[in-house]
PDB file of N, CA and C in Angstrom:
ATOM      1  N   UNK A   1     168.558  73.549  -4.934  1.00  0.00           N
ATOM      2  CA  UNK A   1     167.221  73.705  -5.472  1.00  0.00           C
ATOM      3  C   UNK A   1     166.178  73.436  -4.396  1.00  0.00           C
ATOM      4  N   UNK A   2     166.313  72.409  -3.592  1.00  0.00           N
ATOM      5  CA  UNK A   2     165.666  72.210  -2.422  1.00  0.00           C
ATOM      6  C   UNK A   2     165.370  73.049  -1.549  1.00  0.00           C
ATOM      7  N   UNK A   3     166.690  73.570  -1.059  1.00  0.00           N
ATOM      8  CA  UNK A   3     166.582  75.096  -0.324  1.00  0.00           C
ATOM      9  C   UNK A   3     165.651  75.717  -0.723  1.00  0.00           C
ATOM     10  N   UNK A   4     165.610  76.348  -2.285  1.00  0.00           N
ATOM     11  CA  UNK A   4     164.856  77.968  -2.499  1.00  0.00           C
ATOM     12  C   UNK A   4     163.613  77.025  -2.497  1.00  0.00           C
ATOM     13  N   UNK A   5     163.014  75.929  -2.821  1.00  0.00           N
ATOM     14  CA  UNK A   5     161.471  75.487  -2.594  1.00  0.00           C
ATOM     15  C   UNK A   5     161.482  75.710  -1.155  1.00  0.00           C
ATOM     16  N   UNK A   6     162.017  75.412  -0.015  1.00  0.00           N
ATOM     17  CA  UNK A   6     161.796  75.554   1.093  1.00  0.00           C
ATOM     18  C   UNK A   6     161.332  76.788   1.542  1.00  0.00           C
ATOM     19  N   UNK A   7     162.450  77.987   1.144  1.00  0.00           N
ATOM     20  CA  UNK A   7     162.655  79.706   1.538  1.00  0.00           C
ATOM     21  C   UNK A   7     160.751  79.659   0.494  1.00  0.00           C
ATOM     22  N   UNK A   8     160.217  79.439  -0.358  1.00  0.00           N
ATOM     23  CA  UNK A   8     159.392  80.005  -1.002  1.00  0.00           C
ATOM     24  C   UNK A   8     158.155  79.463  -0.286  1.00  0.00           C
ATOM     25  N   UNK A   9     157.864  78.119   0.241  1.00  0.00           N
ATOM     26  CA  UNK A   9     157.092  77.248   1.109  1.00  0.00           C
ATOM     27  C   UNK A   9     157.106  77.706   2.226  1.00  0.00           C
ATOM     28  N   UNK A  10     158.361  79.232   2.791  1.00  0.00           N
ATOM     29  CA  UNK A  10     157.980  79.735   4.151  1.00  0.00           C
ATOM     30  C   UNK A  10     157.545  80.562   3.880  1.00  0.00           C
ATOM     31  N   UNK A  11     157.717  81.121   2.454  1.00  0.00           N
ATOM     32  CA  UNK A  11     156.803  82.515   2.518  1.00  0.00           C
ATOM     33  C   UNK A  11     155.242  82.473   2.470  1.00  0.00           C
ATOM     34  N   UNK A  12     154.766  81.313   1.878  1.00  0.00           N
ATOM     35  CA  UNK A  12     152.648  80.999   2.285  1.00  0.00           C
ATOM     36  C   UNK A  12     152.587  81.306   3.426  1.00  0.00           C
ATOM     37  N   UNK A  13     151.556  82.493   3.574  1.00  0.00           N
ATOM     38  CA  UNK A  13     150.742  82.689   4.906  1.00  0.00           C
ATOM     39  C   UNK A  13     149.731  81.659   5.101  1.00  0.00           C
ATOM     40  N   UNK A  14     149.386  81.038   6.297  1.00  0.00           N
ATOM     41  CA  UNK A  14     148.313  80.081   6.808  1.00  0.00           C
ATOM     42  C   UNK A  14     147.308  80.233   6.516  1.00  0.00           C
ATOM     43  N   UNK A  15     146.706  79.406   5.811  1.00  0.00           N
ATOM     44  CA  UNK A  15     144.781  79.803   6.033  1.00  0.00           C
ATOM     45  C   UNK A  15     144.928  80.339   4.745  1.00  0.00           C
ATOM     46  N   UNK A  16     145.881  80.655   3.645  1.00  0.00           N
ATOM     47  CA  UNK A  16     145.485  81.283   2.534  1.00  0.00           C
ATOM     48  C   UNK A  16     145.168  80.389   1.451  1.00  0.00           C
ATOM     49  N   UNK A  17     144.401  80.716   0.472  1.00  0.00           N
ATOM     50  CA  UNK A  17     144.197  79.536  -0.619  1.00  0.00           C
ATOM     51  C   UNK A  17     145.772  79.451  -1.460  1.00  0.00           C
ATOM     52  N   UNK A  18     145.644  78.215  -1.529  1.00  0.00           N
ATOM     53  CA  UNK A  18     147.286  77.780  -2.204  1.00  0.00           C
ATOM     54  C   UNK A  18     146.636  76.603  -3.615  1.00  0.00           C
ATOM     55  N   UNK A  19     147.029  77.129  -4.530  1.00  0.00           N
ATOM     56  CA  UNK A  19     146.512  76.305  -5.808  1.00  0.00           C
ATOM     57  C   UNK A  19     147.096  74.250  -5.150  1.00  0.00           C
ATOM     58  N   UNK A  20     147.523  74.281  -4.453  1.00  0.00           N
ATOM     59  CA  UNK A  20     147.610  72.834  -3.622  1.00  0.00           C
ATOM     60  C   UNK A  20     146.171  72.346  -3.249  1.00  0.00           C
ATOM     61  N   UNK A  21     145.462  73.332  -2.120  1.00  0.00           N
ATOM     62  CA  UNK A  21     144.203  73.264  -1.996  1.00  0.00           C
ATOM     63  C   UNK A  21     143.388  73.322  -2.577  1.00  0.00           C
ATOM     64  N   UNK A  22     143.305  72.611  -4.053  1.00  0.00           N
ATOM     65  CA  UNK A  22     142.514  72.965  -4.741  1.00  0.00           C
ATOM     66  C   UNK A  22     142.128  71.403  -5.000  1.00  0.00           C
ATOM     67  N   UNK A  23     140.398  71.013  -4.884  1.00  0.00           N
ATOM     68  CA  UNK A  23     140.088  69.566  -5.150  1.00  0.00           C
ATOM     69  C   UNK A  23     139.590  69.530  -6.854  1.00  0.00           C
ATOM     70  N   UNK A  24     139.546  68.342  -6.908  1.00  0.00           N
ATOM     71  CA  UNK A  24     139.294  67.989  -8.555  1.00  0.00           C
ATOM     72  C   UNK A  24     137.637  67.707  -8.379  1.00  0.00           C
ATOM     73  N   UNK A  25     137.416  68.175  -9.941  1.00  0.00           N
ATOM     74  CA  UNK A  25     136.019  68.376 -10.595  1.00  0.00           C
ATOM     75  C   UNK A  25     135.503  67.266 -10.070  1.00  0.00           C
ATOM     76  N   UNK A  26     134.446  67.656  -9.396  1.00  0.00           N
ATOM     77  CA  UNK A  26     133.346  66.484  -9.178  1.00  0.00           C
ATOM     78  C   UNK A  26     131.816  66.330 -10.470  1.00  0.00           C
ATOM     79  N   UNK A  27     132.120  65.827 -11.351  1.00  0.00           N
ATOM     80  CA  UNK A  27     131.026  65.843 -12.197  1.00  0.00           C
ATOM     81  C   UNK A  27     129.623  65.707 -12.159  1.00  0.00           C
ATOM     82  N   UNK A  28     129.826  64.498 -10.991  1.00  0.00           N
ATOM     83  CA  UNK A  28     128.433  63.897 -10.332  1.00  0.00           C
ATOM     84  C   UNK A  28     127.331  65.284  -9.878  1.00  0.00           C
ATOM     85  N   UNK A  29     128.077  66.477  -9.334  1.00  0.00           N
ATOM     86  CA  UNK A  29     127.304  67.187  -8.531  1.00  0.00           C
ATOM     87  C   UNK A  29     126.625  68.166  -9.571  1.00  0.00           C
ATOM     88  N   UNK A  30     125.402  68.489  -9.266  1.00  0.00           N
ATOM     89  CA  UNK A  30     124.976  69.066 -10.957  1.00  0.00           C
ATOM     90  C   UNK A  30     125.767  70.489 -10.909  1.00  0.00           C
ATOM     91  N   UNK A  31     125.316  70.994  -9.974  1.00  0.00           N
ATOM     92  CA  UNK A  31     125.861  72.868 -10.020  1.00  0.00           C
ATOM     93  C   UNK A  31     127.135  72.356 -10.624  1.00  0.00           C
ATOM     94  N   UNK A  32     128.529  72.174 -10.536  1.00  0.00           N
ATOM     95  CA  UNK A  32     129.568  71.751 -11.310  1.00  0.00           C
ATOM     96  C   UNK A  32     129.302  71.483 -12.431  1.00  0.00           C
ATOM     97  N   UNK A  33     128.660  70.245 -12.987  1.00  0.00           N
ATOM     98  CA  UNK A  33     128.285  69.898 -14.262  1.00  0.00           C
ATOM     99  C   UNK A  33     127.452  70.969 -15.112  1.00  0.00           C
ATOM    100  N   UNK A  34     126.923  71.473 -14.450  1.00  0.00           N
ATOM    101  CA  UNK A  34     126.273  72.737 -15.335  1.00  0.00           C
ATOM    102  C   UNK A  34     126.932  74.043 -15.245  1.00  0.00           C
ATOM    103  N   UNK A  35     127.840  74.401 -14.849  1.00  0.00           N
ATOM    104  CA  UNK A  35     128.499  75.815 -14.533  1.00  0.00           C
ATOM    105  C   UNK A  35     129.654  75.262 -15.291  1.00  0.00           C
ATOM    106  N   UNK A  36     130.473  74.184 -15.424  1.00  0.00           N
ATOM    107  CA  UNK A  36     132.056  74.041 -16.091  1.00  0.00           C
ATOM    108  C   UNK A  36     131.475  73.139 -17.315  1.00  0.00           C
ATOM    109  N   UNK A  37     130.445  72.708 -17.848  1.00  0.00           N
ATOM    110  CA  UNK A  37     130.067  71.743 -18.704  1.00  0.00           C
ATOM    111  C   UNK A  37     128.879  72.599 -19.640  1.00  0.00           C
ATOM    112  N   UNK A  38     127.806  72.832 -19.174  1.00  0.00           N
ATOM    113  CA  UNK A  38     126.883  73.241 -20.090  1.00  0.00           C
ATOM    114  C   UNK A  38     126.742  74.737 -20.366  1.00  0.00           C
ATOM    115  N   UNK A  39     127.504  75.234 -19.178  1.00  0.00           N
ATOM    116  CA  UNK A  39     127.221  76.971 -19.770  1.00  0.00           C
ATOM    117  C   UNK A  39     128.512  77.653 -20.377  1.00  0.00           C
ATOM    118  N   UNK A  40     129.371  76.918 -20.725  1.00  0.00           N
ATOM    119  CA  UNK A  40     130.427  76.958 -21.173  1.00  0.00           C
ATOM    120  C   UNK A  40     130.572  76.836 -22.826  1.00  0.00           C
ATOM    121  N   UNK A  41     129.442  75.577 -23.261  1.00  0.00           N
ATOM    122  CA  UNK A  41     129.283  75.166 -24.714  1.00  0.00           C
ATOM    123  C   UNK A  41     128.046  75.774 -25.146  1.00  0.00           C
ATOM    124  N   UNK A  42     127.014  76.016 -23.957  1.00  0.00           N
ATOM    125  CA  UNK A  42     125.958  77.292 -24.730  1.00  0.00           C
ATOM    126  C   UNK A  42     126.583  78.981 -24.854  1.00  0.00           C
ATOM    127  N   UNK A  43     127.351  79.122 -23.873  1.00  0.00           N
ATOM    128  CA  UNK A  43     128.141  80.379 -24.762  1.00  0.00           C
ATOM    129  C   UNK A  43     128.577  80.626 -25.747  1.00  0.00           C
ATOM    130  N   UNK A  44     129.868  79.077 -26.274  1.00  0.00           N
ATOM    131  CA  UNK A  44     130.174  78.880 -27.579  1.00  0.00           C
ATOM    132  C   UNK A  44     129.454  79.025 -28.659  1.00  0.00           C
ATOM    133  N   UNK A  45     127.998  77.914 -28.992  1.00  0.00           N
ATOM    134  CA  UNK A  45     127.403  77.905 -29.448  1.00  0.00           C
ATOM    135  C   UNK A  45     126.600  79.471 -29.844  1.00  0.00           C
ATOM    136  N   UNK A  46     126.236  79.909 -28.638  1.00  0.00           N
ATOM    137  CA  UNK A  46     125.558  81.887 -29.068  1.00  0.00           C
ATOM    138  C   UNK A  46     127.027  82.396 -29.532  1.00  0.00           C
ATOM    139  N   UNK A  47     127.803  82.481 -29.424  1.00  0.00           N
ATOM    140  CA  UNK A  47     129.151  83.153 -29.568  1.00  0.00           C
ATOM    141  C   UNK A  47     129.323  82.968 -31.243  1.00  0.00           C
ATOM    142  N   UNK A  48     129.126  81.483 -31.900  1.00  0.00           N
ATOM    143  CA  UNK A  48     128.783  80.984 -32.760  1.00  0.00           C
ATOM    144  C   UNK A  48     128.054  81.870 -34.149  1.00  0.00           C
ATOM    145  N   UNK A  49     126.607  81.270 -33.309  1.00  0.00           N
ATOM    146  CA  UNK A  49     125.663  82.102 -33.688  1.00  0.00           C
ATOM    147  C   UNK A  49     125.588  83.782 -34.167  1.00  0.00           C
ATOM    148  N   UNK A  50     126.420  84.425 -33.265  1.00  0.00           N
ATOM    149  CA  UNK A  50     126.471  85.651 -33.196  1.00  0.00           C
ATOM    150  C   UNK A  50     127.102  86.187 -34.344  1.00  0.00           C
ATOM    151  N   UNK A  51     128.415  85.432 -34.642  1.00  0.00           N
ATOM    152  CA  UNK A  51     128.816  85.267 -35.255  1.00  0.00           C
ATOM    153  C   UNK A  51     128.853  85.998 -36.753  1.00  0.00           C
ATOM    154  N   UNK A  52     128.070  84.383 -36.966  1.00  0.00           N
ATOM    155  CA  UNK A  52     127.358  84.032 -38.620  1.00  0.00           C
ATOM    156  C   UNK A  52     126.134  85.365 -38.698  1.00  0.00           C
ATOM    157  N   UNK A  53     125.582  85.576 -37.413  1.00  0.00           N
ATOM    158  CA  UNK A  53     124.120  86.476 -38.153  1.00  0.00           C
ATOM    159  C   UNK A  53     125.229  87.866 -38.240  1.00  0.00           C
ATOM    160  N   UNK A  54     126.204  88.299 -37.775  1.00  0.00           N
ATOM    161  CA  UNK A  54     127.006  89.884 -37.850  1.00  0.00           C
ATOM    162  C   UNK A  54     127.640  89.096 -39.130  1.00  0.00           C
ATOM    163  N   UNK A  55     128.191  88.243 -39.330  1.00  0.00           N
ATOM    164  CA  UNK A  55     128.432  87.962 -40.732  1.00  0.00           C
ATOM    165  C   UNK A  55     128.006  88.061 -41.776  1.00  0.00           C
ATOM    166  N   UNK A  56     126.457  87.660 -42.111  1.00  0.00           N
ATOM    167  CA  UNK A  56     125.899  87.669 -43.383  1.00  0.00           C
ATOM    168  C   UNK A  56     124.904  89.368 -43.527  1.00  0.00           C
ATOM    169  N   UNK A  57     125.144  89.619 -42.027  1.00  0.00           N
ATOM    170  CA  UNK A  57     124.501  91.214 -42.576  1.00  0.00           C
ATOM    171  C   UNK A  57     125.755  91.942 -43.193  1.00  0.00           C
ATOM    172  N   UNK A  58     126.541  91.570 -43.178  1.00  0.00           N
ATOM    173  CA  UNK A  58     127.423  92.760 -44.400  1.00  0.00           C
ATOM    174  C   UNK A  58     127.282  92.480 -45.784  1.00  0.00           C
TER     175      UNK A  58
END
């Protein structure tokens, strides 16, 4: 099993993004907090909305 992780760990080309390189959510920073936090639950919310008003017009 070790092996084929190895053979698959030679096939990444250098310099390419590898879901490894990937850092965790910084909340503190606003652009983050507002792009994965607030425009995420105002979509919901219109999505919501949209909803109920195509709903009660039938």
């Amino acid at each position: 099993m070790l092996n084929i992780y190895q053979m698959i760990r030679i096939q990444l080309p250098i310099g390419t993004p590898n879901p490894d390189d990937n850092k965790p959510l910084d909340l503190s920073d606003p652009f983050e907090f507002i792009v994965f936090i607030i425009v995420p639950i105002v979509v919901f919310i219109l999505y919501l909305l949209w909803k109920r008003k195509k709903n009660n017009n039938k």
